[in-house]
C-alpha atoms as a PDB file:
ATOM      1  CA  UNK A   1       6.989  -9.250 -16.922  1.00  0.00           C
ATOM      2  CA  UNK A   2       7.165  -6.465 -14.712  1.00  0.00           C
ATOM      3  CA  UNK A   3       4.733  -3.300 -15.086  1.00  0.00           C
ATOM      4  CA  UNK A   4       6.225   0.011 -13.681  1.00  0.00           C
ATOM      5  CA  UNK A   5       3.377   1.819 -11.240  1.00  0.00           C
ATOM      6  CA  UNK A   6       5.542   4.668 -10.144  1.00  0.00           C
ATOM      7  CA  UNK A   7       8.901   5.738  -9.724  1.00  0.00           C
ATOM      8  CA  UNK A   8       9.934   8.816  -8.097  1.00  0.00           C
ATOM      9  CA  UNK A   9      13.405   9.737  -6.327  1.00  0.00           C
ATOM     10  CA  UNK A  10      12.211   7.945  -3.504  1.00  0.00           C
ATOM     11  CA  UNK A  11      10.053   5.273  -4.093  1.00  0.00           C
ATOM     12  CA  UNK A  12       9.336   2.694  -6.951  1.00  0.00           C
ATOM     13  CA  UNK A  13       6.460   0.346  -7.373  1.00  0.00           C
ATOM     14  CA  UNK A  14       6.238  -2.317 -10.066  1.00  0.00           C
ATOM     15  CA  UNK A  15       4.051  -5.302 -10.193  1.00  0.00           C
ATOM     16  CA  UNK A  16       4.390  -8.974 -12.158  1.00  0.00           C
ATOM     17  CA  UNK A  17       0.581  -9.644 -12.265  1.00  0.00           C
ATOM     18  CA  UNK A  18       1.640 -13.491 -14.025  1.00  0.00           C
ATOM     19  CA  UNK A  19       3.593 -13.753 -10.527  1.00  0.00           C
ATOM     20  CA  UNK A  20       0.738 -12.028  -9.104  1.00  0.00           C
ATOM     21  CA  UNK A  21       3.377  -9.877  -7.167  1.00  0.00           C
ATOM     22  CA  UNK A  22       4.105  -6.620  -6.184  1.00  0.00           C
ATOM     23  CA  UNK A  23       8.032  -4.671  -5.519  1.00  0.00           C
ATOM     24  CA  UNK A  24       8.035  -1.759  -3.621  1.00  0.00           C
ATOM     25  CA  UNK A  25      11.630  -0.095  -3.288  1.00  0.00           C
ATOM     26  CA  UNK A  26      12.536   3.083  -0.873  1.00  0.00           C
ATOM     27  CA  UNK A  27      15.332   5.077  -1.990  1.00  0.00           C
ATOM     28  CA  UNK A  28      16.864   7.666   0.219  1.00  0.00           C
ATOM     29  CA  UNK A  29      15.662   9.822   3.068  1.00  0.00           C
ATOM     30  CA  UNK A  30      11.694  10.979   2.695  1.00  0.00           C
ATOM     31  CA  UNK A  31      11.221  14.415   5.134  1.00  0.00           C
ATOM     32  CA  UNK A  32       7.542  14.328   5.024  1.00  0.00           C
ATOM     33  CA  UNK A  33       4.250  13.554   3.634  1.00  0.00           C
ATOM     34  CA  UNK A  34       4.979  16.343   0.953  1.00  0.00           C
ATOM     35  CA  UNK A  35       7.687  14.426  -0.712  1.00  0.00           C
ATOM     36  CA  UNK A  36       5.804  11.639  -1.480  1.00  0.00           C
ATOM     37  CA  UNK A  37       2.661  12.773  -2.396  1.00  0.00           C
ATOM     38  CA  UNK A  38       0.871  10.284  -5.032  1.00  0.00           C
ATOM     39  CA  UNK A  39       2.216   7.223  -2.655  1.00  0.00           C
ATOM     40  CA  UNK A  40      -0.794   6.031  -1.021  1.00  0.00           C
ATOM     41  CA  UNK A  41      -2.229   6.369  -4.720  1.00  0.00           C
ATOM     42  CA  UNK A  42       0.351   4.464  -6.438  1.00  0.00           C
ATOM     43  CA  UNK A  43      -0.134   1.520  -3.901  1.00  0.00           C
ATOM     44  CA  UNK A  44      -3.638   1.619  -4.664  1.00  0.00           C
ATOM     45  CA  UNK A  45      -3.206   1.391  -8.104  1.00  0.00           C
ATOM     46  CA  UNK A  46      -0.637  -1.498  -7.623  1.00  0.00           C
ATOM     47  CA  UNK A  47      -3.479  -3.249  -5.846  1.00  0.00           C
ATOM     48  CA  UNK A  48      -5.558  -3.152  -8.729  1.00  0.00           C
ATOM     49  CA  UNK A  49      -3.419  -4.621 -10.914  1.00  0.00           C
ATOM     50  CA  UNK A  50      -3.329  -7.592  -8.687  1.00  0.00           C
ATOM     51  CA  UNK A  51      -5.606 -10.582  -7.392  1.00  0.00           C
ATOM     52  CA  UNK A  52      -6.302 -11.122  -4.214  1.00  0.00           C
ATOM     53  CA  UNK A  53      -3.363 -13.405  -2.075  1.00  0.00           C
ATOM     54  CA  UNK A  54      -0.806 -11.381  -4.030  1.00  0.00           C
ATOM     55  CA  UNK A  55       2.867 -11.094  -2.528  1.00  0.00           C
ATOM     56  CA  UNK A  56       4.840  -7.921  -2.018  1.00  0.00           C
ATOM     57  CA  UNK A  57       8.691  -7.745  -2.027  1.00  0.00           C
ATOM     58  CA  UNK A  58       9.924  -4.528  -0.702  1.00  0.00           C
ATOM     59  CA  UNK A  59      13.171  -3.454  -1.189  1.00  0.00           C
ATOM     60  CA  UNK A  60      14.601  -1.217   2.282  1.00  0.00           C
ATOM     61  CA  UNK A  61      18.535  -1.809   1.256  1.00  0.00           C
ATOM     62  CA  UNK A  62      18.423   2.104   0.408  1.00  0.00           C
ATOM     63  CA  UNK A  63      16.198   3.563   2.460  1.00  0.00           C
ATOM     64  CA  UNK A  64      17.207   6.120   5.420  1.00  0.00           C
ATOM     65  CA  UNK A  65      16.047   6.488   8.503  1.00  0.00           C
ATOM     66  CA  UNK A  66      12.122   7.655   8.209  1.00  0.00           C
ATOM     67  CA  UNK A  67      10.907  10.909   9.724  1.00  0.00           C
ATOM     68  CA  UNK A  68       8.675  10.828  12.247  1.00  0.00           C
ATOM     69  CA  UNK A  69       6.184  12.705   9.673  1.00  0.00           C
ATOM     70  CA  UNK A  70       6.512   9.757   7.358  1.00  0.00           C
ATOM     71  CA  UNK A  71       5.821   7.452   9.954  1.00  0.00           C
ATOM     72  CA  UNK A  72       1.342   7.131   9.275  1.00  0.00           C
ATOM     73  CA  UNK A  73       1.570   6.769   6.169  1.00  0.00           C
ATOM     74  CA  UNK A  74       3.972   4.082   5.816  1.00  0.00           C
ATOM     75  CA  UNK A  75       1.332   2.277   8.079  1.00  0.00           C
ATOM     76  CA  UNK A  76      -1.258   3.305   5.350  1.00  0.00           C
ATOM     77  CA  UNK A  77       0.422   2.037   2.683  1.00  0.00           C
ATOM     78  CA  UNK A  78       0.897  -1.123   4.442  1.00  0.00           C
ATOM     79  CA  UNK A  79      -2.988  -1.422   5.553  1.00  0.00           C
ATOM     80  CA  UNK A  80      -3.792  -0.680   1.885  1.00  0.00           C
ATOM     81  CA  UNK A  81      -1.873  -3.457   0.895  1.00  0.00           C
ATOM     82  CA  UNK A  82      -3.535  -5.902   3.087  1.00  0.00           C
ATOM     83  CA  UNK A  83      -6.673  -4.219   2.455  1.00  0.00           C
ATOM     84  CA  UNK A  84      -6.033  -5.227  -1.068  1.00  0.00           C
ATOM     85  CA  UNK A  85      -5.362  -8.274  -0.873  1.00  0.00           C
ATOM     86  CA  UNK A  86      -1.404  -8.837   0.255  1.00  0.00           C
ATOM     87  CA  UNK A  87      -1.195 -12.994   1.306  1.00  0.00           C
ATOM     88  CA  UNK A  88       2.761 -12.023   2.293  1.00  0.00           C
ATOM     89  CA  UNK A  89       5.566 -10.080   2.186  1.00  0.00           C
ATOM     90  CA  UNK A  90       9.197 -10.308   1.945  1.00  0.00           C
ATOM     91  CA  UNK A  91      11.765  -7.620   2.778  1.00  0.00           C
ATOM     92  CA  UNK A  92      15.165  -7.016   1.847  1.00  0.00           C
ATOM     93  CA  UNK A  93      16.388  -5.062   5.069  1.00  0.00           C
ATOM     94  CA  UNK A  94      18.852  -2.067   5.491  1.00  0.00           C
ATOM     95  CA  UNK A  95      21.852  -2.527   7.676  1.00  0.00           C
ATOM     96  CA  UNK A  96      20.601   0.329   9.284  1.00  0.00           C
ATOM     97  CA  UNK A  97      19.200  -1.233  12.858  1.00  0.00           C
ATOM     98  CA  UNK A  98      16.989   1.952  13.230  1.00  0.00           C
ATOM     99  CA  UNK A  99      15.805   1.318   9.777  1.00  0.00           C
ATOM    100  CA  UNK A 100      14.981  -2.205  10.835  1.00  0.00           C
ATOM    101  CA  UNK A 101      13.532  -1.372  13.889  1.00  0.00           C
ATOM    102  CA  UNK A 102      11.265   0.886  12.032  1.00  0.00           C
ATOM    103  CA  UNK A 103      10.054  -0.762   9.818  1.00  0.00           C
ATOM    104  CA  UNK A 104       9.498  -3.813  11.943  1.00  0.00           C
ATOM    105  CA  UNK A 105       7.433  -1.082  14.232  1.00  0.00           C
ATOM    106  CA  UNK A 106       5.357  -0.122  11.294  1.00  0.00           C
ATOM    107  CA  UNK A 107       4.234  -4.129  10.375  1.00  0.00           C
ATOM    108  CA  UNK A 108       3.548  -4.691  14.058  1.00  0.00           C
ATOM    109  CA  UNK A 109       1.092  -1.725  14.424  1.00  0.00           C
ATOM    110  CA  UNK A 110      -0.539  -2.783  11.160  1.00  0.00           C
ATOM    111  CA  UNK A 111      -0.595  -6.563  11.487  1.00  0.00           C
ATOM    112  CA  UNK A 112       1.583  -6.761   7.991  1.00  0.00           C
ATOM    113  CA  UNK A 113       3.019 -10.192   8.272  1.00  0.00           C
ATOM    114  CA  UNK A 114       6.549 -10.108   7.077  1.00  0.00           C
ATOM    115  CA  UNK A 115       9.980 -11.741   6.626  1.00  0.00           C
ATOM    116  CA  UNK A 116      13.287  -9.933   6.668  1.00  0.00           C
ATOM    117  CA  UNK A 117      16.265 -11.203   4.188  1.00  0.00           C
ATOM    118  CA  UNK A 118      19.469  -9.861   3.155  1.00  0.00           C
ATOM    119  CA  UNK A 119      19.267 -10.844  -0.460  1.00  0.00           C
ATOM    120  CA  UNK A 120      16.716 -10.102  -2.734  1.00  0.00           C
ATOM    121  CA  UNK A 121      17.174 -13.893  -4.561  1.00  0.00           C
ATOM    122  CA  UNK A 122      16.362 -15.221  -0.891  1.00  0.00           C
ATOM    123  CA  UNK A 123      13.292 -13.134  -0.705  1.00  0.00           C
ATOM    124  CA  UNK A 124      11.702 -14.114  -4.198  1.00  0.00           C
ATOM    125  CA  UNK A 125      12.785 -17.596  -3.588  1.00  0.00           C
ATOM    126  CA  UNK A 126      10.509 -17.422  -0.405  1.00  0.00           C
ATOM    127  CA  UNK A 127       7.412 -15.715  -1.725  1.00  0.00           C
ATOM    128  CA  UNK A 128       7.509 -17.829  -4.637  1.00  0.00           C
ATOM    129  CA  UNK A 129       6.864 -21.082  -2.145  1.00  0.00           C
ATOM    130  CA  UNK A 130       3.818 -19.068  -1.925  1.00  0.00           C
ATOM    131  CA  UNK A 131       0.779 -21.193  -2.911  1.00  0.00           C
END
């Protein structure tokens, strides 16, 4: 059973703690740090809610091109989720290639190992092979 963290216009964060999982969705188009304020604090909390070797499936289907603002701290959202404990993550990709790109930018600097799908039953299927 899934336990809501946050949702705001442009982000949500629920966890499963019996799947020992995290979902992270991004809605929209986020201009800068300012409209997403309590997200670095959300993710923390989501961490805490979980044990260690927990899974993350973030859903990008929605989510614009990022500013260039926006850009550090998606990277410290995703170093607080290995920091926490993340084993692996599964993400349901935009068809936006610059959205792609981007993102796949942001897990390279950070060393957040992840896997792209195009359907979100493809993605839990995979993290739930998960041992």
């Amino acid at each position: 059973m899934k336990s809501v963290i946050a949702k705001t216009n442009l982000y949500s964060i629920e966890i499963d703690a019996a799947k020992n999982r995290a979902y992270l969705a991004f809605i929209g188009f986020c201009r800068g740090p300012e409209d997403v304020p309590n997200l670095l604090d959300d993710v923390k909390k989501a961490c805490r809610g979980l044990k260690r070797g927990f899974t993350l499936l973030t859903d990008a289907s929605q989510m614009k091109v990022p500013s260039r603002e926006v850009v550090e701290i998606h990277q410290k959202s995703q170093q607080i989720w290995i920091e926490g404990g993340l084993s692996r993550t599964a993400e349901v990709m935009s068809e936006s290639v610059v959205v792609r790109m981007a993102l796949d930018k942001y897990s390279k600097i950070t060393g957040m190992e992840k896997k792209d799908f195009n359907t979100f039953k493809d993605a839990e299927a995979w993290l739930d092979l998960t041992p």
